[in-house]
Protein backbone atom coordinates (compact mmCIF):
# COMPACT_ATOMS: atom_id res chain seq x y z
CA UNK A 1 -5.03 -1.82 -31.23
CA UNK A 2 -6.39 0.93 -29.24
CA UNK A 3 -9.58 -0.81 -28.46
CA UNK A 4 -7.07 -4.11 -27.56
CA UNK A 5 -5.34 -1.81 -24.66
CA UNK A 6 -8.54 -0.40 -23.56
CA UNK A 7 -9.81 -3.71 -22.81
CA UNK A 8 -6.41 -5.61 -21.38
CA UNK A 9 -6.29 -2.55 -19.07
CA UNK A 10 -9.64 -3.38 -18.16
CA UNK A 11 -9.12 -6.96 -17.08
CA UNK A 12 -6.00 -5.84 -15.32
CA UNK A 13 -7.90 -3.39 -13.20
CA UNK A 14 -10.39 -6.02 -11.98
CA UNK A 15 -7.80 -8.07 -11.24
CA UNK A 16 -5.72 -5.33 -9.56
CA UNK A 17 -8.89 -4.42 -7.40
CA UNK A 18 -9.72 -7.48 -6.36
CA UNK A 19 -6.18 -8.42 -4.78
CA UNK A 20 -6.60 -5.00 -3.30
CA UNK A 21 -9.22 -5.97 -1.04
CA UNK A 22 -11.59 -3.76 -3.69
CA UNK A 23 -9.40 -0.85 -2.90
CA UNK A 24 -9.30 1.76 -5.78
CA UNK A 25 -6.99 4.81 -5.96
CA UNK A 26 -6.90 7.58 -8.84
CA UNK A 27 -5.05 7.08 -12.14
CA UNK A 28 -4.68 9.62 -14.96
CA UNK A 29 -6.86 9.22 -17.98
CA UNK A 30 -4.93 9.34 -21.23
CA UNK A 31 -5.57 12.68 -23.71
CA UNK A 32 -4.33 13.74 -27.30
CA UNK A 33 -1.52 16.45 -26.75
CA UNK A 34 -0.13 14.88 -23.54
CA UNK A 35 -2.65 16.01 -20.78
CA UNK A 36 -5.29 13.90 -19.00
CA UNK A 37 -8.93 14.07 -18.07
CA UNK A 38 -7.77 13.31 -14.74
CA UNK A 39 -5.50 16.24 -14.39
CA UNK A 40 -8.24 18.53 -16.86
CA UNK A 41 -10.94 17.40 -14.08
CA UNK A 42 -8.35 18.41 -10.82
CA UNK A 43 -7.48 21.29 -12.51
CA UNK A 44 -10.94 22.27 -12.53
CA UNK A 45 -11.95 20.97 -8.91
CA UNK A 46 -8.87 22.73 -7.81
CA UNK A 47 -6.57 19.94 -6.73
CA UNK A 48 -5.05 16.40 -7.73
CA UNK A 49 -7.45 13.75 -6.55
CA UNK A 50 -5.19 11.32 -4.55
CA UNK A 51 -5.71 9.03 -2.03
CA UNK A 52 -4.13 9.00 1.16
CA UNK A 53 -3.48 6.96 4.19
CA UNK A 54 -2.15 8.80 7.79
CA UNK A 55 -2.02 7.51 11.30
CA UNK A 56 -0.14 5.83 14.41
CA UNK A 57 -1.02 2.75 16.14
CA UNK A 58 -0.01 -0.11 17.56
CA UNK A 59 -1.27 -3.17 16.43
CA UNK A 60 -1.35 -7.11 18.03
CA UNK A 61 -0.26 -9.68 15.36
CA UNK A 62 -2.15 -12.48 16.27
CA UNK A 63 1.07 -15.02 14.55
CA UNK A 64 3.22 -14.21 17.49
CA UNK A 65 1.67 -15.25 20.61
CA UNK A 66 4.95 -14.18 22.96
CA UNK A 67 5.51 -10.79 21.48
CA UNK A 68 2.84 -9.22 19.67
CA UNK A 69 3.11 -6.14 19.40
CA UNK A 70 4.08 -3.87 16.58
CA UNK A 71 3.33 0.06 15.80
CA UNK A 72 3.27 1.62 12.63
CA UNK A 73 3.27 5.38 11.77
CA UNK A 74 1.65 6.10 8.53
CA UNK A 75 1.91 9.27 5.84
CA UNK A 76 1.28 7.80 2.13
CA UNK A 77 0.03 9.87 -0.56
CA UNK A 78 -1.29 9.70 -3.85
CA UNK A 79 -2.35 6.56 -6.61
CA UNK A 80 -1.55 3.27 -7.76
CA UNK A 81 -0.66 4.13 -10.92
CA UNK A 82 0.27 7.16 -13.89
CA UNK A 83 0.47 7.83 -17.54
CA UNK A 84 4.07 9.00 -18.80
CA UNK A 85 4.59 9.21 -22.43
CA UNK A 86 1.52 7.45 -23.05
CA UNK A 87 2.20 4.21 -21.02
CA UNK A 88 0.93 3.20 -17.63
CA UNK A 89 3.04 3.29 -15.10
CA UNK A 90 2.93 1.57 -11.87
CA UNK A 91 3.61 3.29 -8.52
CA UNK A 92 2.27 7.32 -8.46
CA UNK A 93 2.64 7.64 -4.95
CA UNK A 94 5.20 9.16 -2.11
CA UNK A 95 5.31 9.01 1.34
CA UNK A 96 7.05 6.70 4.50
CA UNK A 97 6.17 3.84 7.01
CA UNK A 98 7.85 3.55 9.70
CA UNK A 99 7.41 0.31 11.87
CA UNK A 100 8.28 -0.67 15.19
CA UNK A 101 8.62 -4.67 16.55
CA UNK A 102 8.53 -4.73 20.55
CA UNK A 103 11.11 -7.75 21.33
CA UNK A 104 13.93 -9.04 22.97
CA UNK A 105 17.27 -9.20 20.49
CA UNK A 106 17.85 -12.95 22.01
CA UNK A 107 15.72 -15.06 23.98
CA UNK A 108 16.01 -14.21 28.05
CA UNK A 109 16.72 -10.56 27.57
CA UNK A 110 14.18 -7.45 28.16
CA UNK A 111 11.82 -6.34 24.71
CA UNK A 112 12.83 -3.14 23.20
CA UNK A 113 11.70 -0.91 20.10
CA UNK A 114 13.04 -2.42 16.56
CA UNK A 115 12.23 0.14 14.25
CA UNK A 116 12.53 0.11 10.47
CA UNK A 117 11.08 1.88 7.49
CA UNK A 118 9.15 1.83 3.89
CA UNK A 119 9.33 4.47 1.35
CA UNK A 120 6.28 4.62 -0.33
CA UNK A 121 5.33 4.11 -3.89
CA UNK A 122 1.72 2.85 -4.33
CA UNK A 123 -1.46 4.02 -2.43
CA UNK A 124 -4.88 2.54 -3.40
CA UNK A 125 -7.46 3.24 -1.38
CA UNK A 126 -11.65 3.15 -1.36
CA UNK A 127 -14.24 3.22 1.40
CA UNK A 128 -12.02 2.73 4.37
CA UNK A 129 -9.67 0.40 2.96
CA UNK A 130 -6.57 0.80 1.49
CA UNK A 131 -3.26 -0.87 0.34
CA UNK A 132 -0.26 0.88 0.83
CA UNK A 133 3.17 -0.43 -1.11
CA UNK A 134 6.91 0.58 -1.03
CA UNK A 135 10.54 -0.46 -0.45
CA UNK A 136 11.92 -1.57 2.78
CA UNK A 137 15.25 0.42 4.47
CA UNK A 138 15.99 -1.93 6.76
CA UNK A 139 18.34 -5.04 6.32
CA UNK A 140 16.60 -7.63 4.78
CA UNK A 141 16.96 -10.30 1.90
CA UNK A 142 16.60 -8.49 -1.66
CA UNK A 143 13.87 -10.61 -2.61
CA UNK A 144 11.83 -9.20 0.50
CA UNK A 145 12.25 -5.38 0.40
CA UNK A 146 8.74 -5.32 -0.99
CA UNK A 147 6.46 -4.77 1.86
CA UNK A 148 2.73 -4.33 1.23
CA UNK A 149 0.50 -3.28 3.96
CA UNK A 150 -3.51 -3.12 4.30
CA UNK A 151 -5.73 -0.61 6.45
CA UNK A 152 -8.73 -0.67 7.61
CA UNK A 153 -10.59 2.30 8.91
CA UNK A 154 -13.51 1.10 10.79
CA UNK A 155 -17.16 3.46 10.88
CA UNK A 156 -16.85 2.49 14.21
CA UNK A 157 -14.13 4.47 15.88
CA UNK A 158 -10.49 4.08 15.43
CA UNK A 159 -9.99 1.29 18.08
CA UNK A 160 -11.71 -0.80 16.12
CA UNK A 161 -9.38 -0.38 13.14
CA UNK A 162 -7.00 -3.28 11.59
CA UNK A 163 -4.60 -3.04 9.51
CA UNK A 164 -2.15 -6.52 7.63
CA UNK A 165 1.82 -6.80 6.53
CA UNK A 166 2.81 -8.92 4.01
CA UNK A 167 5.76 -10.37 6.01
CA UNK A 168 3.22 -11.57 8.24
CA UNK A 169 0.96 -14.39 7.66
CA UNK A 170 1.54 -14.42 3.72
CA UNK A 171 4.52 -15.49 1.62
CA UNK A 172 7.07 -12.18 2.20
CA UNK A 173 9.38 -13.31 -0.49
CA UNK A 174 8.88 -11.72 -4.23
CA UNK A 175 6.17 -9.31 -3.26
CA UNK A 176 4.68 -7.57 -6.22
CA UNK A 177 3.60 -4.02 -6.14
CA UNK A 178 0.28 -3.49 -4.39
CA UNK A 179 -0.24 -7.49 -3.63
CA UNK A 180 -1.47 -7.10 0.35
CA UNK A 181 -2.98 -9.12 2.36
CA UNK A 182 -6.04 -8.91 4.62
CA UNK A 183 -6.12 -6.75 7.77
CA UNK A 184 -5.08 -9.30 9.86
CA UNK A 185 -4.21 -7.18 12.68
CA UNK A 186 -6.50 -5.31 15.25
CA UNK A 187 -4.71 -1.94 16.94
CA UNK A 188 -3.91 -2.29 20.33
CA UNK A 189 -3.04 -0.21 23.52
CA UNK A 190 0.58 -1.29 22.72
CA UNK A 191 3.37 -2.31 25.47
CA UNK A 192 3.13 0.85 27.14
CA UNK A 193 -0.33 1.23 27.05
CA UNK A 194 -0.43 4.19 24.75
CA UNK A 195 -3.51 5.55 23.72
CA UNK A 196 -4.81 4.44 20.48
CA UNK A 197 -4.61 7.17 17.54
CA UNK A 198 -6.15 4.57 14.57
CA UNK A 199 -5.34 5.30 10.79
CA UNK A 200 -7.33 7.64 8.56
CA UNK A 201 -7.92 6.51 5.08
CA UNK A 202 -8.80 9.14 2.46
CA UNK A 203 -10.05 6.67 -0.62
CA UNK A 204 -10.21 8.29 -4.49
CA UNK A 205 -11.09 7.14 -7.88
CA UNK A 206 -9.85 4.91 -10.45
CA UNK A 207 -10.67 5.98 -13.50
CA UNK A 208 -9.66 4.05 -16.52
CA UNK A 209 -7.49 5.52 -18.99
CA UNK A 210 -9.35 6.36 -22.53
CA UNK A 211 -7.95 6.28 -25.98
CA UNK A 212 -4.65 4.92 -26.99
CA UNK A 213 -1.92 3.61 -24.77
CA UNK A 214 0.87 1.33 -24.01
CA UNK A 215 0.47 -1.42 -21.25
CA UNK A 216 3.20 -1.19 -18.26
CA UNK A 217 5.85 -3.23 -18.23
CA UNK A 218 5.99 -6.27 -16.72
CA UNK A 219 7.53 -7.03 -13.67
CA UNK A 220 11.12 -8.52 -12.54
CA UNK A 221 11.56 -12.07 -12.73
CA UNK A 222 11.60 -12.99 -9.04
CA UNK A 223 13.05 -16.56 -8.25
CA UNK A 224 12.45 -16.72 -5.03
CA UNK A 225 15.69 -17.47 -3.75
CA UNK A 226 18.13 -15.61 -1.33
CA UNK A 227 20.69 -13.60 -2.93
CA UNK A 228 24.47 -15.28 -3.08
């Protein structure tokens, strides 16, 4: 049974990286007596190893040609996933986004700043790309307070970084934890012509959890329609 875990895990996590844009983020590894490797190893380096994603920027969305412009402001900390009572867990991460859309509130009138919010549950991150997941504050549908976003740090310099939304160009409704889309969006000078800050992306391991374990549950039943 052990050995059937092990490898379901396995498949999972290819499958999990690959939607991630071959992101990876650090997970505990299961140990007899309720500890980890993973938190053995930190103890030892002197820290958690958690990935991270930080930064301000405003971005152009290239699927809105009349007002383009949106900013987000980044602190997310910490992994994809965790081992509690000797079953993954998805979502080991904390954090906020908060977003900004630069438009009128009805056609004819001035743009102004729209601004909502994400609390953050899920950071994967490797190289200098990460996915960043949470739940939306604002007023929306229930079936779209998932938002998933993407970053992109570029070895270039940060005005060359991108960074995707998945109530962008991808299907918004039932979005499952961690399921982003590419980074569709290149940072920008902004409305006011603010000087570009970029994201950081702080990337960390994903190690597979040895031994025996439970898989995570799976998730709600989404059925893609508004609520009543």
């Amino acid at each position: 049974m052990a050995l059937r875990r092990r490898t379901a895990f396995a498949g999972m996590a290819v499958a999990i990286t690959a939607t991630a844009l071959g992101a990876g983020g650090a997970a505990a590894q299961a140990q007899p007596g309720g500890t980890t490797a993973a938190t053995a190893t930190a103890t030892a380096q002197g820290g958690v190893k958690e990935a991270h994603v930080t930064g301000d920027a405003w971005v152009t969305f290239p699927g809105d040609t009349e007002y383009p412009y949106r900013r987000f402001i980044v602190d997310a900390h910490g992994n994809p996933w965790k081992i509690e009572n000797n079953k993954i867990v998805f979502g080991a991460a904390r954090g906020t986004i908060r977003f900004n859309h630069y438009a009128p509130d009805a056609p004819g009138q001035p743009p102004k700043d729209h601004w909502g919010s994400i609390k953050v549950d899920y950071v994967m991150a490797t190289g200098p790309v990460a996915v960043v997941s949470g739940i939306r504050q604002d007023d929306v549908p229930a079936n779209a307070r998932r938002g998933t976003l993407t970053f992109y740090q570029s070895p270039r310099g940060h005005k060359y970084d991108r960074m995707g939304f998945s109530w962008g160009v991808v299907e918004w409704r039932c979005q499952h934890m961690g399921a982003g889309p590419a980074p569709f969006s290149p940072v920008s000078r902004g409305p006011y012509g603010r000087p570009i800050t970029g994201y950081t992306v702080k990337d960390a391991p994903l190690p597979v959890p040895q031994g025996e374990f439970d898989q995570p549950d799976d998730p709600a039943d989404c059925s893609f329609k508004d609520p009543a």
